[in-house]
Protein backbone atom coordinates (compact mmCIF):
# COMPACT_ATOMS: atom_id res chain seq x y z
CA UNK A 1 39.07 97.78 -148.18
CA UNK A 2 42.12 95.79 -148.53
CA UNK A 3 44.60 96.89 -150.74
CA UNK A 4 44.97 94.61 -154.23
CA UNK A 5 48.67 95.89 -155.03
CA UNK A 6 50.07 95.59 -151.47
CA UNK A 7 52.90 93.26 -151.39
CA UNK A 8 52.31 92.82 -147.34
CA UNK A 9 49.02 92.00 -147.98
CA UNK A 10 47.07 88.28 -146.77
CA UNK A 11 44.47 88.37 -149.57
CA UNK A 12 44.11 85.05 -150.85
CA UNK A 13 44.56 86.67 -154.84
CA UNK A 14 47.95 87.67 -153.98
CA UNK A 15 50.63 85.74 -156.13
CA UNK A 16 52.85 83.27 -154.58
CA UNK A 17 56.83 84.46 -153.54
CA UNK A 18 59.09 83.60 -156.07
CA UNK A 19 62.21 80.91 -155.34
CA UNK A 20 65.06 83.59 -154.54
CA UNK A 21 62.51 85.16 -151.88
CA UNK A 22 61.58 81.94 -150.23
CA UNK A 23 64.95 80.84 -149.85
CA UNK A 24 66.43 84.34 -148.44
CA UNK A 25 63.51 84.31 -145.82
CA UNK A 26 64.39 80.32 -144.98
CA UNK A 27 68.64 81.92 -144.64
CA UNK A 28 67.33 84.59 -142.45
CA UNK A 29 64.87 82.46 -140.04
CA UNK A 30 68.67 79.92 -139.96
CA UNK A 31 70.49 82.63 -139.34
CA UNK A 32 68.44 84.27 -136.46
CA UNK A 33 68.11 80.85 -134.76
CA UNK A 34 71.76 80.09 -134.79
CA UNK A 35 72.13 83.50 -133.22
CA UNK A 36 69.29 82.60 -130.48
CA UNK A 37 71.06 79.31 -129.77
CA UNK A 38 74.65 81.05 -129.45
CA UNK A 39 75.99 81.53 -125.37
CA UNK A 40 76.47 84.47 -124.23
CA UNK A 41 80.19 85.39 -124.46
CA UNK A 42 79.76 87.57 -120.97
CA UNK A 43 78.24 85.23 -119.34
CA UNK A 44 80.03 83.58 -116.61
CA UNK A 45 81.83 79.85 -117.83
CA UNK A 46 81.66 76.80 -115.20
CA UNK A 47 84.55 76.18 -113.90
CA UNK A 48 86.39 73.03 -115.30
CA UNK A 49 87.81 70.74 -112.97
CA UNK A 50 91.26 68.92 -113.88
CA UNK A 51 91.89 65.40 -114.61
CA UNK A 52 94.17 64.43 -111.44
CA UNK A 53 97.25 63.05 -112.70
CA UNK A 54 98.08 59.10 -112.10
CA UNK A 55 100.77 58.42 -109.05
CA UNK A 56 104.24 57.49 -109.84
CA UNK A 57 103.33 53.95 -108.47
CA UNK A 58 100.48 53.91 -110.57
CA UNK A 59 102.34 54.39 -113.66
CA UNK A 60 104.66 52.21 -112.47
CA UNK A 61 102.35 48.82 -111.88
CA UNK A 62 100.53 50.26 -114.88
CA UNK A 63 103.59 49.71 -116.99
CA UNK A 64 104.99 46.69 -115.47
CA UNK A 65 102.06 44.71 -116.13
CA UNK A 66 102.09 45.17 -119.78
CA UNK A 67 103.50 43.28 -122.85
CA UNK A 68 106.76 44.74 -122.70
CA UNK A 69 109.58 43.26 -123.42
CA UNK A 70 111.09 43.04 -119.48
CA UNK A 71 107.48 41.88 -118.76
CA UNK A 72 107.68 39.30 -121.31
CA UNK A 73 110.69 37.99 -120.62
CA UNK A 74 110.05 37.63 -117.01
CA UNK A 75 107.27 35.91 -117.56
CA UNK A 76 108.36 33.13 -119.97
CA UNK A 77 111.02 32.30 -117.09
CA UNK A 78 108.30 31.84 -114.52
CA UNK A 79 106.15 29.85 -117.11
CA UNK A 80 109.32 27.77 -118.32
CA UNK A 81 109.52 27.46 -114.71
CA UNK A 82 106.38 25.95 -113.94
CA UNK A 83 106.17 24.10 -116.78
CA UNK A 84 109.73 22.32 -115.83
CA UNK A 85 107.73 21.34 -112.51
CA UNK A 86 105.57 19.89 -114.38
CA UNK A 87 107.53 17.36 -115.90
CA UNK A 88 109.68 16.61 -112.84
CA UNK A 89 106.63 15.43 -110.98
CA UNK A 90 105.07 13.01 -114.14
CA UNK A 91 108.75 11.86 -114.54
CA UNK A 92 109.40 11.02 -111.12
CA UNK A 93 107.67 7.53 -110.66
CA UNK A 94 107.27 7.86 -106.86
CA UNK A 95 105.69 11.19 -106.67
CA UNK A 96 103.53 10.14 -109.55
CA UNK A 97 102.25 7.29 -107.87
CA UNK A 98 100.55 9.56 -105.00
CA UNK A 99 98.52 10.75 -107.42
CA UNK A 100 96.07 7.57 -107.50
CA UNK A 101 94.63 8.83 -104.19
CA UNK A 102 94.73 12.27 -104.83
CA UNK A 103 91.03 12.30 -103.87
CA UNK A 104 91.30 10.47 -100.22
CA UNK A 105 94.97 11.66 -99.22
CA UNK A 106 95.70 14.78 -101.27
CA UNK A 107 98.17 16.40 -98.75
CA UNK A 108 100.70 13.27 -100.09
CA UNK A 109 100.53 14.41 -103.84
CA UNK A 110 100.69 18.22 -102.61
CA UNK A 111 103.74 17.45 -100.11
CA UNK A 112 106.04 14.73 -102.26
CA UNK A 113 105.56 16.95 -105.58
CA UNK A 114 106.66 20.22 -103.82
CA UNK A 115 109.82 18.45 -101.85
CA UNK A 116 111.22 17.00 -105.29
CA UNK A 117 110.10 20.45 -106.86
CA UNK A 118 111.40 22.70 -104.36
CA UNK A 119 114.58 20.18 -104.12
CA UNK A 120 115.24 20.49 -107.78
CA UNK A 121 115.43 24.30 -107.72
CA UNK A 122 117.34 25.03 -104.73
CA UNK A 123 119.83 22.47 -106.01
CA UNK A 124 119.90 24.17 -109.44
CA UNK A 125 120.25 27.78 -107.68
CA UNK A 126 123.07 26.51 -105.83
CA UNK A 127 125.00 25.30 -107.94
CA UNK A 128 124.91 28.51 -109.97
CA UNK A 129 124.51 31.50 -107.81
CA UNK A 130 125.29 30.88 -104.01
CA UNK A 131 125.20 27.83 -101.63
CA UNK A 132 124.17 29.14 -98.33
CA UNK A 133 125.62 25.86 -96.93
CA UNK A 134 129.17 26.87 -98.27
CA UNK A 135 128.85 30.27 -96.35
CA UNK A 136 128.22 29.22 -93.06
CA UNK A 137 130.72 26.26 -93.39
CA UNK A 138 133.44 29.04 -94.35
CA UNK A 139 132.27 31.51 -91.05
CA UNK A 140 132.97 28.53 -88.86
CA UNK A 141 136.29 27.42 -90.91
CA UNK A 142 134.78 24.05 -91.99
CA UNK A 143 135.85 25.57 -95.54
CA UNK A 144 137.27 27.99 -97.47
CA UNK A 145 136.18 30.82 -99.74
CA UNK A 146 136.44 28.89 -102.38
CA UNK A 147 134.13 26.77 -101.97
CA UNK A 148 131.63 30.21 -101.61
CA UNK A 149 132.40 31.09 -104.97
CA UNK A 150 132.34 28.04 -106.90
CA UNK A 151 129.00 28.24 -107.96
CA UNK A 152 129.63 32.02 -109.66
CA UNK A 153 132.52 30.10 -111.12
CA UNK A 154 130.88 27.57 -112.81
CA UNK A 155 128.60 29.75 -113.97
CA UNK A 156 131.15 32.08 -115.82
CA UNK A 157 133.04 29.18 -116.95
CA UNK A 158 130.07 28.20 -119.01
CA UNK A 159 128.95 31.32 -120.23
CA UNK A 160 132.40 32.75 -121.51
CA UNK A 161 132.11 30.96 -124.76
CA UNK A 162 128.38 31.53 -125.25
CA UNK A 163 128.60 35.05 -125.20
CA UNK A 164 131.03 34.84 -128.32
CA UNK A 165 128.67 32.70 -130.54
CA UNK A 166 125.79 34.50 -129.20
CA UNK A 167 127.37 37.70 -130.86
CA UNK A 168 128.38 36.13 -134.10
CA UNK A 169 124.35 35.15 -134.37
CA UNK A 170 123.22 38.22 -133.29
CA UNK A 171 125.61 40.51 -135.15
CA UNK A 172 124.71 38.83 -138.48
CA UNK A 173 121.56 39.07 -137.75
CA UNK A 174 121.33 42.78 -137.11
CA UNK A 175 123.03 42.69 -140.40
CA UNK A 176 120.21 40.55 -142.44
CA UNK A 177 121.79 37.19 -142.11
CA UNK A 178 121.00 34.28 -140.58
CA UNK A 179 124.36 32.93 -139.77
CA UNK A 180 123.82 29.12 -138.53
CA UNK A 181 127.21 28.36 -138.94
CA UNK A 182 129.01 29.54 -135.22
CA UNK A 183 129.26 25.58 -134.59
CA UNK A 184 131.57 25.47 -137.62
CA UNK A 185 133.22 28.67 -137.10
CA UNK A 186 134.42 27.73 -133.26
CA UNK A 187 135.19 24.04 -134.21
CA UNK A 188 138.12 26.17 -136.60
CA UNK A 189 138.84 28.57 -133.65
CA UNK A 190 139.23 25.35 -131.61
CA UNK A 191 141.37 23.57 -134.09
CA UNK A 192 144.12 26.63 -134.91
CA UNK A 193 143.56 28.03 -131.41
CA UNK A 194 144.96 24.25 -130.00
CA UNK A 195 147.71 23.73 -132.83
CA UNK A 196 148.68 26.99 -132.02
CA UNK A 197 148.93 26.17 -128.44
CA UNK A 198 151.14 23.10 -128.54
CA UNK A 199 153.26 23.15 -132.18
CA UNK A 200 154.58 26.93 -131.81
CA UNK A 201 157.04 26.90 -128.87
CA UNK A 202 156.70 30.27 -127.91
CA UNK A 203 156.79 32.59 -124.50
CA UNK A 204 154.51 33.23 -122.34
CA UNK A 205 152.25 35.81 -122.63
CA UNK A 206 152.87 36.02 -126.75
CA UNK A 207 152.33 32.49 -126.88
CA UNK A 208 148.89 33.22 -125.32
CA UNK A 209 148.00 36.05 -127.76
CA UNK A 210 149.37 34.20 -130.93
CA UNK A 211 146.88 31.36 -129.66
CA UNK A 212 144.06 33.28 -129.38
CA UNK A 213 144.63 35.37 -132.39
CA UNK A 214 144.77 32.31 -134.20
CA UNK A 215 141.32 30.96 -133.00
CA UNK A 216 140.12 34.14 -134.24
CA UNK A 217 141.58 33.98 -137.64
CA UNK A 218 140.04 30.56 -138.11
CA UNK A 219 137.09 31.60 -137.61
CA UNK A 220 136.95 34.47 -139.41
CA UNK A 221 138.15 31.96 -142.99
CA UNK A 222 134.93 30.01 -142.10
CA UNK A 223 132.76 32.96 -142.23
CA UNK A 224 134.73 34.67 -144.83
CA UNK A 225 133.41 31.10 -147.20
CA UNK A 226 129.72 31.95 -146.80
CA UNK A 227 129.75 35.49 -146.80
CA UNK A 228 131.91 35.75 -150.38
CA UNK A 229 129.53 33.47 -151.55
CA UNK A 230 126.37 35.24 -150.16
CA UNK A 231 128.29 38.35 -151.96
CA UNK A 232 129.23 37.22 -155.24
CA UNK A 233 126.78 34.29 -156.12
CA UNK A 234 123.81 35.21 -154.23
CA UNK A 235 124.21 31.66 -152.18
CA UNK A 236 121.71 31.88 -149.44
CA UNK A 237 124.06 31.99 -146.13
CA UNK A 238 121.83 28.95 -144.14
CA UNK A 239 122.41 26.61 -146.18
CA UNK A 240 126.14 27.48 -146.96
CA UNK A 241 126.94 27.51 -143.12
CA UNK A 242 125.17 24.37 -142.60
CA UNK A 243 126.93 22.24 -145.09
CA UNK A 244 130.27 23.93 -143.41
CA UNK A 245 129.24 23.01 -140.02
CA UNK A 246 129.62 19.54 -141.21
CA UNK A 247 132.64 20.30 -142.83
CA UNK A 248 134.44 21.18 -139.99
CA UNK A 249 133.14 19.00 -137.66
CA UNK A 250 134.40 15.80 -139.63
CA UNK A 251 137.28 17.73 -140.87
CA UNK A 252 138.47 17.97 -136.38
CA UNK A 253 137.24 14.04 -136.35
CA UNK A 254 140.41 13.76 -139.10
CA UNK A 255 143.14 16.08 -137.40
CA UNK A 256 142.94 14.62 -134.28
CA UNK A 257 143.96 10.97 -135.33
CA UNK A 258 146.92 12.39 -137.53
CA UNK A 259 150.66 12.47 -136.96
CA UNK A 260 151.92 15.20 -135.16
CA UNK A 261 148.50 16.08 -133.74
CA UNK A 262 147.57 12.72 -131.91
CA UNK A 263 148.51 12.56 -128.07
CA UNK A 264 150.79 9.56 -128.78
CA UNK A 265 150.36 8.10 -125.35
CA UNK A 266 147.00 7.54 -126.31
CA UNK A 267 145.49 5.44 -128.64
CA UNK A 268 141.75 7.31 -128.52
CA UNK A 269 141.20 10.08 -130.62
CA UNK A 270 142.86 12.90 -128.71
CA UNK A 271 145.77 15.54 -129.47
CA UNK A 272 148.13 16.89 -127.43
CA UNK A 273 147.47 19.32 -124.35
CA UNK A 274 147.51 23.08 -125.10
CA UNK A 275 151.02 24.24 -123.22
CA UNK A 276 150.30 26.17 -120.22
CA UNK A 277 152.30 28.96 -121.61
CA UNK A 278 149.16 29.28 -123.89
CA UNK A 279 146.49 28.82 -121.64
CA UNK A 280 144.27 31.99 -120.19
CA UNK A 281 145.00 32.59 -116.62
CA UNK A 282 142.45 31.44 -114.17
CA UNK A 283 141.10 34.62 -112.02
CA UNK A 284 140.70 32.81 -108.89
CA UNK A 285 143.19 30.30 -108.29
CA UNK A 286 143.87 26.80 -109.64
CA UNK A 287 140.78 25.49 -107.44
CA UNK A 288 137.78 27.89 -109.52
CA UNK A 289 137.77 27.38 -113.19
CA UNK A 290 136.91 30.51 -114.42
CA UNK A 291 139.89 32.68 -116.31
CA UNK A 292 140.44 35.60 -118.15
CA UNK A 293 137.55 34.52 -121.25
CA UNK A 294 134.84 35.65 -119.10
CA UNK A 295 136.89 39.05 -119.48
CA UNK A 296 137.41 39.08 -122.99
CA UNK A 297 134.04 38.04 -123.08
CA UNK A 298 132.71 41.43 -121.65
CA UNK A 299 135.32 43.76 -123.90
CA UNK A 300 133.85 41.71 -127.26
CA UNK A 301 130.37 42.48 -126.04
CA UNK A 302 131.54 46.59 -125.35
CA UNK A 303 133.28 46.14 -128.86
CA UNK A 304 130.18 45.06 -130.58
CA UNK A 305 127.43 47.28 -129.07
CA UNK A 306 129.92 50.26 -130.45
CA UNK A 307 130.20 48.95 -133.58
CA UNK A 308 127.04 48.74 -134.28
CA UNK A 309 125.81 52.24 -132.50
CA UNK A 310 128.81 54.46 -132.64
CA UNK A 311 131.09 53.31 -135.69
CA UNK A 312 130.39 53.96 -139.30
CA UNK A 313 130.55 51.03 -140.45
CA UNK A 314 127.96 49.27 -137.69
CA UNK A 315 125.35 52.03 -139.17
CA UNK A 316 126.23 50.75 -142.94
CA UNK A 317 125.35 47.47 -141.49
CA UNK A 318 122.23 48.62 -139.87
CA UNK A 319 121.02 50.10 -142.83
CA UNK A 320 121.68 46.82 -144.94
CA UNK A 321 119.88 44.58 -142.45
CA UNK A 322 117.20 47.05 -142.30
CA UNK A 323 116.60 46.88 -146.13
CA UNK A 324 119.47 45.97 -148.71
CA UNK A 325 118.00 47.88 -151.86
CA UNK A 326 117.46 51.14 -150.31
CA UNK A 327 121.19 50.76 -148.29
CA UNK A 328 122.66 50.66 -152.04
CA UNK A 329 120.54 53.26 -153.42
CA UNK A 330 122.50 55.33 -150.75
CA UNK A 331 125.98 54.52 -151.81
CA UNK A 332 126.69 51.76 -149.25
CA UNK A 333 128.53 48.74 -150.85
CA UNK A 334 126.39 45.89 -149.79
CA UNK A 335 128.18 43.10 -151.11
CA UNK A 336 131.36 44.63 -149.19
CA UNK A 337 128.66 44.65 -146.22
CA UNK A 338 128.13 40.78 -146.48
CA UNK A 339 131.71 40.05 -146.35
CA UNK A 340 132.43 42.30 -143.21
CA UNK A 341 129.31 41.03 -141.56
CA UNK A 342 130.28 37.10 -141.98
CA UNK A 343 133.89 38.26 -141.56
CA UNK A 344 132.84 38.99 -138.05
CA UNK A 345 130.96 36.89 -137.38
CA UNK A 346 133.34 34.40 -137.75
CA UNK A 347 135.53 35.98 -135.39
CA UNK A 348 133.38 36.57 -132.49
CA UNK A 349 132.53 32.33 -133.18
CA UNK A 350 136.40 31.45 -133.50
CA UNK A 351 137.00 33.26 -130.06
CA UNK A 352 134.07 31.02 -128.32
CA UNK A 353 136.08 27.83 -129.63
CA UNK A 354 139.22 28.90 -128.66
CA UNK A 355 137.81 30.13 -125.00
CA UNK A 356 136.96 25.85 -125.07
CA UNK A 357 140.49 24.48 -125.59
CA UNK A 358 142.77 27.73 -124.45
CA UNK A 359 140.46 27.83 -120.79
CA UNK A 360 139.59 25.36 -118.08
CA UNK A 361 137.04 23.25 -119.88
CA UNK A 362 139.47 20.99 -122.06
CA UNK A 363 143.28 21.53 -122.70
CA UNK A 364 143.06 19.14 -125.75
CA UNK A 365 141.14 18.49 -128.73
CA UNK A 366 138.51 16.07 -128.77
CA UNK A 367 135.40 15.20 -131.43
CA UNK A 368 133.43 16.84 -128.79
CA UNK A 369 135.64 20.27 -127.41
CA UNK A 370 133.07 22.12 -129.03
CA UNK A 371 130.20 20.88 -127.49
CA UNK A 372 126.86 22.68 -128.15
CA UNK A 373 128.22 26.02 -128.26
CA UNK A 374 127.52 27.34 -131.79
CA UNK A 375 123.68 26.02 -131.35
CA UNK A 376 123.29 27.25 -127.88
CA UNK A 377 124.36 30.80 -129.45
CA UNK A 378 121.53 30.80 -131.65
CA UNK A 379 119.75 30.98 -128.29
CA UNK A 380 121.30 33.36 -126.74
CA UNK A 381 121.39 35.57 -129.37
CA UNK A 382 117.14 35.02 -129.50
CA UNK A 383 116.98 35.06 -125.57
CA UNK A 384 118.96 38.60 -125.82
CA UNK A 385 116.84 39.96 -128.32
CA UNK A 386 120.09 39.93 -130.67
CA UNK A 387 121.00 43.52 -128.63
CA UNK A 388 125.19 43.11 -127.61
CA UNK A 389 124.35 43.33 -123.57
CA UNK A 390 121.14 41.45 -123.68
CA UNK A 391 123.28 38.94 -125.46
CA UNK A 392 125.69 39.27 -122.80
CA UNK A 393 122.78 38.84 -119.72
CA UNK A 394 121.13 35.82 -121.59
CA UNK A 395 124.56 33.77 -121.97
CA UNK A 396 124.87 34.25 -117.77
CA UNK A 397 121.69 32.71 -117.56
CA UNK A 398 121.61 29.77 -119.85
CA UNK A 399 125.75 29.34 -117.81
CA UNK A 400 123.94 29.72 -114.53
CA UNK A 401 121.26 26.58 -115.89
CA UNK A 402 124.02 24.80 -117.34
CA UNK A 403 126.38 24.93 -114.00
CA UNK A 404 122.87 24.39 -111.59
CA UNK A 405 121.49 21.77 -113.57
CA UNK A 406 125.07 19.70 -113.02
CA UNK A 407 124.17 19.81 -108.99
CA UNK A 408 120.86 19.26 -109.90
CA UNK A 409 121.50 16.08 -111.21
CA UNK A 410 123.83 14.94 -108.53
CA UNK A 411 121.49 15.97 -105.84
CA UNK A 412 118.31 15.38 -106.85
CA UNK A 413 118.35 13.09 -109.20
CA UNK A 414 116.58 14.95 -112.06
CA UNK A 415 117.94 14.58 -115.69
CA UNK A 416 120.26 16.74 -116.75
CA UNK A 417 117.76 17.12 -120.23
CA UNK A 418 115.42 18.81 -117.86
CA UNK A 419 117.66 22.05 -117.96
CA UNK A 420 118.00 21.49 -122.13
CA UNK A 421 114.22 21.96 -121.91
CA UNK A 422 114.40 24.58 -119.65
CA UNK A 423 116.61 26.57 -122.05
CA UNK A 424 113.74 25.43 -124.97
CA UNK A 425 110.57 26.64 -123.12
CA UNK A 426 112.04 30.05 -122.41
CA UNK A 427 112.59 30.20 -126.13
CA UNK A 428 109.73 29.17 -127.07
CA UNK A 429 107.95 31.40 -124.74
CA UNK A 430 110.14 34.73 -125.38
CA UNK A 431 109.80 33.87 -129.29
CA UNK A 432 105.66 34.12 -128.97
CA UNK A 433 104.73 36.96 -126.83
CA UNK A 434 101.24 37.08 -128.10
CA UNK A 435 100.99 33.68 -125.97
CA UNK A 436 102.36 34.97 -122.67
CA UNK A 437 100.32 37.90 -123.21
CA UNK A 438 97.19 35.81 -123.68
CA UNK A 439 98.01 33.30 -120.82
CA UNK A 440 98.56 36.52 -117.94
CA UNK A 441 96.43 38.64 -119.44
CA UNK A 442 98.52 41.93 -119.96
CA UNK A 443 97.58 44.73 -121.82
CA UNK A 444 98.94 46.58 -124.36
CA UNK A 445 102.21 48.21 -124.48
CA UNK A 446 102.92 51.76 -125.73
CA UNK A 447 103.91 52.11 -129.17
CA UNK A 448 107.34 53.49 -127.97
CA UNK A 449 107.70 50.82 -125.67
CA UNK A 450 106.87 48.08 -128.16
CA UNK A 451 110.29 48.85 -130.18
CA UNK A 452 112.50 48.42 -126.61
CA UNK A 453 115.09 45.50 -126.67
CA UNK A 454 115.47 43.34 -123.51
CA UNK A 455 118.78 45.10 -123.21
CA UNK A 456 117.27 48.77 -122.57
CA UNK A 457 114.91 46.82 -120.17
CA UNK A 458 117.03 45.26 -118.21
């Protein structure tokens, strides 16, 4: 007989297990299963076999073909490049014109569009790098050295002064201003750097300093305008160096005509010649037109990238650029910040003029000494990723297409615009990476990488 009372017992009277016993036998059946499923800690592991670590070259192409900045930058060049081929070959009417049988004599479209092509850009390298030409001619004495080193010459004729405004734009800039006004501030460097040169009858050597010291200080009044204002009233720095880009221009159309000022064996509007005891020396010879800015030209760019990395003052700056209310929460003065910033600015801009009228390009002022100079270092200063040496790199390029597009003109015929839109298309092309990125298909750069200036690059 079965026993009634026994708990263990499968009679069909028995009374159901309560909740607290149904759930500690469901925990236990968990718990042994878990156990059951659990490896064997003595028994033997597989052996795991290492990832094998990427080559050096891989790394290498794997980096190089990504959006950084290097890879950016090269890029835009070759697509600037190629678009600049482009509109040689629809502007040229003769090579265009081979087109309308592309499809029975293509070879003539292909041939006549790479001659003018090829032409164009061995002209424009030429003219600012090296002329193979003017090598051999000076191994068999047809010339002299000279004429082997006139394209380098030209090149750092033309990108003394750029490198100046180039730093004025980018220096504000690192400082949270967008100073538009380095055409104004060199047309004042220009205009005290020239009366300095050819009212003060001074020695040599102090004659020269006084000069350039004097573009400088010119300069640094025309930034000193916006950035008080920008200080003290809040006056939103664009528009203040705009209006004063005007200012000074007509204010140099004024000077030149006066008495005093005015060449008076002329009767155009042109002063008097800077005195040669003012001038900056010429490095090689009277025959090669670069001098001694090109020089001055690399100490301003040392001179900057320590300010702004080594000195106090360049982190104060920094840190106001980088965010103005948090910079005075910390103690830093940031109206004092604005001044300083414009201050210098102004004198990096006032040493371009002055490079214009004290150097080989002009000895006397004219409505145009300036040029494009201020403009062309808003540029430079993008091109060069507003970093001091990638300011200084991008200035040697945009001299080497301003020198090379000169023999590019004379030799092949193409407009001299052609290298103005050269200069716009790498820009353009630097200034929207996401496009060149699109167009060659590059992946993604590291984080780290991503924050890397053209500078620490190249």
């Amino acid at each position: 007989m079965t026993n009634a009372s026994n708990p263990q017992s499968g009679s069909p009277d028995k009374e159901p297990a309560s909740e607290a016993q149904a759930a500690q036998n469901a925990l236990g059946n968990t718990e042994r299963a878990e156990v059951a499923t659990q490896p064997d800690p003595s028994a033997s592991k597989p052996e795991q076999t290492p990832e094998p670590k990427p080559s050096l070259g891989r790394l290498f192409l794997d980096n190089l073909w990504a959006a950084n900045t290097f890879t950016v930058t090269l890029l835009s060049l070759v697509l600037a490049i190629v678009v600049g081929a482009v509109l040689m070959i629809i502007s040229d009417p003769d090579v265009l014109s081979t087109y309308s049988y592309i499809t029975s004599r293509p070879s003539d479209a292909i041939n006549s569009s790479w001659t003018l092509v090829s032409e164009a850009y061995a002209n424009l390298f030429k003219g600012s790098i090296f002329d193979p030409e003017a090598f051999s001619g000076w191994l068999d004495g047809a010339n002299g050295w000279q004429a082997v080193l006139a394209p380098i010459s030209e090149t750092l004729t033309y990108a003394a002064p750029l490198v100046f405004t180039g730093l004025s734009v980018a220096l504000a800039f690192r400082g949270g201003l967008f100073n538009i006004g380095a055409q104004g501030q060199a047309t004042i460097g220009v205009i005290m750097a020239a009366l300095a040169g050819f009212l003060l009858p001074l020695p040599p050597g102090l004659h020269l300093l006084v000069a350039v010291l004097a573009g400088a200080l010119g300069g640094a009044i025309w930034g000193f305008i916006p950035g008080i204002l920008k200080a003290r009233a809040g006056a939103h720095e664009v528009i203040n160096t705009i209006m004063l880009n005007y200012v000074a221009t007509y204010f140099l159309t004024w000077l030149i005509v006066q008495n005093g000022v005015q060449d008076p064996t002329r009767t155009d509007a042109i002063s008097k010649a800077v005195d040669s005891s003012a001038q900056l020396p010429r490095l090689l010879g009277d025959n090669l037109r670069v001098h001694a800015g090109i020089l001055l030209a690399v100490l301003a760019t040392w001179a900057v990238a320590w300010l702004l990395n080594r000195s106090t003052l360049g982190f104060e700056l920094r840190a106001v650029g980088a965010n103005p209310d948090a910079a005075r929460t910390a103690g830093i003065s940031v109206t004092r910040t604005y001044i300083l910033i414009m201050v210098f600015a102004g004198i990096l801009a006032g040493l371009g003029g002055s490079n214009m009228v004290l150097g080989s390009t002009a000895s006397a002022l004219t409505p145009l000494v300036v040029a494009q100079i201020g403009f062309d270092g808003i540029l430079v200063a993008l091109l060069g990723r507003v970093k001091p040496w990638g300011v200084l790199l991008a200035a040697l390029l945009f001299g080497a297409l301003q020198a090379g597009g000169n023999r590019m003109q004379s030799y092949s015929g193409i407009s001299l615009e052609l290298v103005t839109v050269l200069q716009a298309l790498i820009v353009i092309f630097i200034a929207a990476p996401a496009l060149v990125k699109a167009i060659f298909q590059l992946r993604a750069a590291r984080a780290a990488r991503l924050q890397t200036s053209l500078a620490k690059g190249w």
